[in-house]
C-alpha atoms as a PDB file:
ATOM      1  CA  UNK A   1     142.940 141.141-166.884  1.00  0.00           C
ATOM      2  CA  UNK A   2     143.158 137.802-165.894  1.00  0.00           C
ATOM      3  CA  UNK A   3     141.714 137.081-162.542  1.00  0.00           C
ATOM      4  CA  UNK A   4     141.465 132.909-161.364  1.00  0.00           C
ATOM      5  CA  UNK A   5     138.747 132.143-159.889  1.00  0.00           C
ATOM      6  CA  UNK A   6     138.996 133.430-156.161  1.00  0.00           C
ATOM      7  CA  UNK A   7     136.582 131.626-154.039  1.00  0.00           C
ATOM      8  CA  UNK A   8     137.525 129.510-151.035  1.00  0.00           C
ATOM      9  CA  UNK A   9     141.403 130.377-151.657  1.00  0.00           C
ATOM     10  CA  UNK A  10     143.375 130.991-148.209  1.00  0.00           C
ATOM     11  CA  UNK A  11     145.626 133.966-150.007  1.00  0.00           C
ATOM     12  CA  UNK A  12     146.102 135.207-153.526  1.00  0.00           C
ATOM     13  CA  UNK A  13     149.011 136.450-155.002  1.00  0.00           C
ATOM     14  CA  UNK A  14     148.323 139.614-157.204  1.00  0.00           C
ATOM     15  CA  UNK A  15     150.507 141.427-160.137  1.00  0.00           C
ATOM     16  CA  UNK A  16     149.628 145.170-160.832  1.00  0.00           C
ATOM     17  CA  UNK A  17     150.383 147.478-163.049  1.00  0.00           C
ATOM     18  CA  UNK A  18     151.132 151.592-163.254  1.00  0.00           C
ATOM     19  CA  UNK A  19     150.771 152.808-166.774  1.00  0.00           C
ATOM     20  CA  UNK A  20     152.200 156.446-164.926  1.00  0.00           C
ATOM     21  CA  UNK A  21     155.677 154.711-164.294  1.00  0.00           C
ATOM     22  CA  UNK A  22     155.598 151.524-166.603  1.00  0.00           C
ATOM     23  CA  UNK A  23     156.002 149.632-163.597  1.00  0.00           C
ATOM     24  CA  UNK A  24     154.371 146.380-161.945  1.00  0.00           C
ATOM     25  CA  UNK A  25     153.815 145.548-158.573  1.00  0.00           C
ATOM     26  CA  UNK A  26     153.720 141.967-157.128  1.00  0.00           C
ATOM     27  CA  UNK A  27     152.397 141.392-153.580  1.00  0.00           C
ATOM     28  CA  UNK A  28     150.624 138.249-151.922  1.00  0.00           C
ATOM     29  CA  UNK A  29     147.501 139.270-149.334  1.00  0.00           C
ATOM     30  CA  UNK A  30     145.174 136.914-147.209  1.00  0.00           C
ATOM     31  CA  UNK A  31     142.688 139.865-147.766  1.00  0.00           C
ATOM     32  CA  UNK A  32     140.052 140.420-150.584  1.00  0.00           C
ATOM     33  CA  UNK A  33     142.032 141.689-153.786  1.00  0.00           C
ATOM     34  CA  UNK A  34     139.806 144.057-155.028  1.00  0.00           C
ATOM     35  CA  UNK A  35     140.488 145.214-151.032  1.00  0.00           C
ATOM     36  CA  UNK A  36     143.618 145.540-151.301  1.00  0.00           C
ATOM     37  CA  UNK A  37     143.803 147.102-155.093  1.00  0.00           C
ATOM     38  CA  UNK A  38     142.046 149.581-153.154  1.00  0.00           C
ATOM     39  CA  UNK A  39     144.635 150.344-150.225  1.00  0.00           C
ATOM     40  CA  UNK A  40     147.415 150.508-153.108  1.00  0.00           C
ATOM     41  CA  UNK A  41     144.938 153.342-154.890  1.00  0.00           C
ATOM     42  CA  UNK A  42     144.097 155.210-151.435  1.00  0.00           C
ATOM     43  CA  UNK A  43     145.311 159.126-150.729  1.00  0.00           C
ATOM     44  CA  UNK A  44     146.130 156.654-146.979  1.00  0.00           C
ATOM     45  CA  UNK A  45     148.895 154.725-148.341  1.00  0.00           C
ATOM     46  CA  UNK A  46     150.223 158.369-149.466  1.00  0.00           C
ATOM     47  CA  UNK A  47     153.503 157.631-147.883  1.00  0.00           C
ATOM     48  CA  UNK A  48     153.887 153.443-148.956  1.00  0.00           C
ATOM     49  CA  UNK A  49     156.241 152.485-152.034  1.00  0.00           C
ATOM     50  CA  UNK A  50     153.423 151.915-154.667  1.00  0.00           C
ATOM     51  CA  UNK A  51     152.267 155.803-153.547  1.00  0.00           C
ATOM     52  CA  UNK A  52     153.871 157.174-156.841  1.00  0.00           C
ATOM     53  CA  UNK A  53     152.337 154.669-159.319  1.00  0.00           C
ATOM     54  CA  UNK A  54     148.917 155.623-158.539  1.00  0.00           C
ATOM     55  CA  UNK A  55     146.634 154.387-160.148  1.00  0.00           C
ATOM     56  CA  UNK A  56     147.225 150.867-160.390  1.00  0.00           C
ATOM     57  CA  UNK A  57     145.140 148.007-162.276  1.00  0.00           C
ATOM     58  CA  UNK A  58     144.899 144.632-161.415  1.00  0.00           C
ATOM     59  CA  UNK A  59     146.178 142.738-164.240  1.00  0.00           C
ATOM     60  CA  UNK A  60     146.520 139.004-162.743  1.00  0.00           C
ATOM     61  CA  UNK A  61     145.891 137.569-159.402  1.00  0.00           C
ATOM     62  CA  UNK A  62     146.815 133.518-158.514  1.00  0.00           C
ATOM     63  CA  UNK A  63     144.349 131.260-156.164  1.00  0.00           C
ATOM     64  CA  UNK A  64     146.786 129.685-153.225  1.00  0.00           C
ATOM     65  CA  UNK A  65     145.501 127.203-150.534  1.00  0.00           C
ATOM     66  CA  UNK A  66     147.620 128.625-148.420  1.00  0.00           C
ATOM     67  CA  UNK A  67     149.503 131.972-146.885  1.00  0.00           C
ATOM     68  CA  UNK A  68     153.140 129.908-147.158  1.00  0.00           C
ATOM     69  CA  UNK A  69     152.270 129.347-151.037  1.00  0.00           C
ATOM     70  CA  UNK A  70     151.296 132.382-151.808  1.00  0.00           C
ATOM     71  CA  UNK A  71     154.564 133.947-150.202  1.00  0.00           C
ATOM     72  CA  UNK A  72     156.252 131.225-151.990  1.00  0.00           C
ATOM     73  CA  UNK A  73     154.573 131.725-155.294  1.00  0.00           C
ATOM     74  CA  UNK A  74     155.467 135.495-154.930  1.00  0.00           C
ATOM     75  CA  UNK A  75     158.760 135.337-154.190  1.00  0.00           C
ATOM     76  CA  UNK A  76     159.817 132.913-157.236  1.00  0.00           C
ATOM     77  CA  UNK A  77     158.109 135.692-159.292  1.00  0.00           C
ATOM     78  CA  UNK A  78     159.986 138.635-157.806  1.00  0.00           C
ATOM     79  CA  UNK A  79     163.612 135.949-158.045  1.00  0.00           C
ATOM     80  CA  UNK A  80     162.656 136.654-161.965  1.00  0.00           C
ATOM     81  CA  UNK A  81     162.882 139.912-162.101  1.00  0.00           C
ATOM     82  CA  UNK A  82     161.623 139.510-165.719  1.00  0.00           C
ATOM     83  CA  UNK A  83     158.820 141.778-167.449  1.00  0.00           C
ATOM     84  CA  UNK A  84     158.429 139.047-170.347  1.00  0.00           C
ATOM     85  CA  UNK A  85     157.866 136.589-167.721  1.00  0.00           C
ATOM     86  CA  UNK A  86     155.190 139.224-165.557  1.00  0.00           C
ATOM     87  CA  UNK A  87     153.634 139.296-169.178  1.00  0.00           C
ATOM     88  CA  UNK A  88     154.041 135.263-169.855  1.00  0.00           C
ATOM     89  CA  UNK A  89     152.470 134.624-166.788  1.00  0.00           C
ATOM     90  CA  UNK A  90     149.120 137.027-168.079  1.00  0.00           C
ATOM     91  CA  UNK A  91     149.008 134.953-170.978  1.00  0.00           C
ATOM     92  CA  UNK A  92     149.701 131.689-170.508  1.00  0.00           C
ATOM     93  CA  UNK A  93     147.541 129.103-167.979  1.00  0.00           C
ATOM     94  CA  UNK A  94     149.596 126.286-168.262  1.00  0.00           C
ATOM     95  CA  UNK A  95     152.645 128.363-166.808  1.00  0.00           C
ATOM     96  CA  UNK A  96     150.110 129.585-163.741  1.00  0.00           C
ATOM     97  CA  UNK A  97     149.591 125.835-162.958  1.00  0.00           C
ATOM     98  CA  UNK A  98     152.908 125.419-163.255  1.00  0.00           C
ATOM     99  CA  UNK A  99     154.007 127.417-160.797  1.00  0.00           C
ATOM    100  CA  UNK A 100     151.325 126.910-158.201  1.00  0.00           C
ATOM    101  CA  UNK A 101     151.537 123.176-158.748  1.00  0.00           C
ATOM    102  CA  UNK A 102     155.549 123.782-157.768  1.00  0.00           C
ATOM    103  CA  UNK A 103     154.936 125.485-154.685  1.00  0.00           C
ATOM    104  CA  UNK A 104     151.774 123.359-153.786  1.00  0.00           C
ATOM    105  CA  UNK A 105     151.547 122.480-150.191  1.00  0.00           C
ATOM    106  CA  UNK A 106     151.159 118.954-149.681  1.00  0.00           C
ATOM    107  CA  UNK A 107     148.662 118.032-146.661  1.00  0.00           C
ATOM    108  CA  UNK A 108     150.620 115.552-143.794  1.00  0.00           C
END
């Protein structure tokens, strides 16, 4: 798993992965990840989407400064509807900088 480093980040955007249906997940949260890994896991979210994927792993979570990039950042990866790129993106850092360097928010 490939985790950036997490501390003083406003919102992370996180990538998991269900070995039961071969499936990954992308969501954005202002919350602790390992948090909300847990949520996604719980017999409480019984009735949410990622319910029948249980368990999940954590197999990449982005640093944003911000809640807007992070929703940002999240939606370009769900536009790519692309497994090889969910996989690139594990792989490679210079494509991670990439991307949050694309949807950086610039200060006024």
């Amino acid at each position: 798993m490939c985790k950036e480093s997490v501390s003083f980040a406003v919102a992370h955007v996180y990538i998991l992965y269900s070995k039961k249906l071969d499936r990954y997940y992308i969501g954005s949260t202002a919350l602790n990840v390992e948090e909300r890994l847990a949520q996604h896991n719980s017999v409480q979210m019984a009735t949410a989407t990622t319910s029948r994927g249980q368990p999940w792993e954590l197999v990449l979570v982005l640093k944003c400064t911000s809640r807007l990039q992070a929703q940002r950042v999240e939606g370009h990866i769900k536009r790519m509807k692309s497994r090889v790129y969910l996989q690139n993106l594990q792989q490679y850092d210079t494509l991670r900088a990439k991307l949050l360097a694309r949807y950086a928010i610039q200060d006024s």
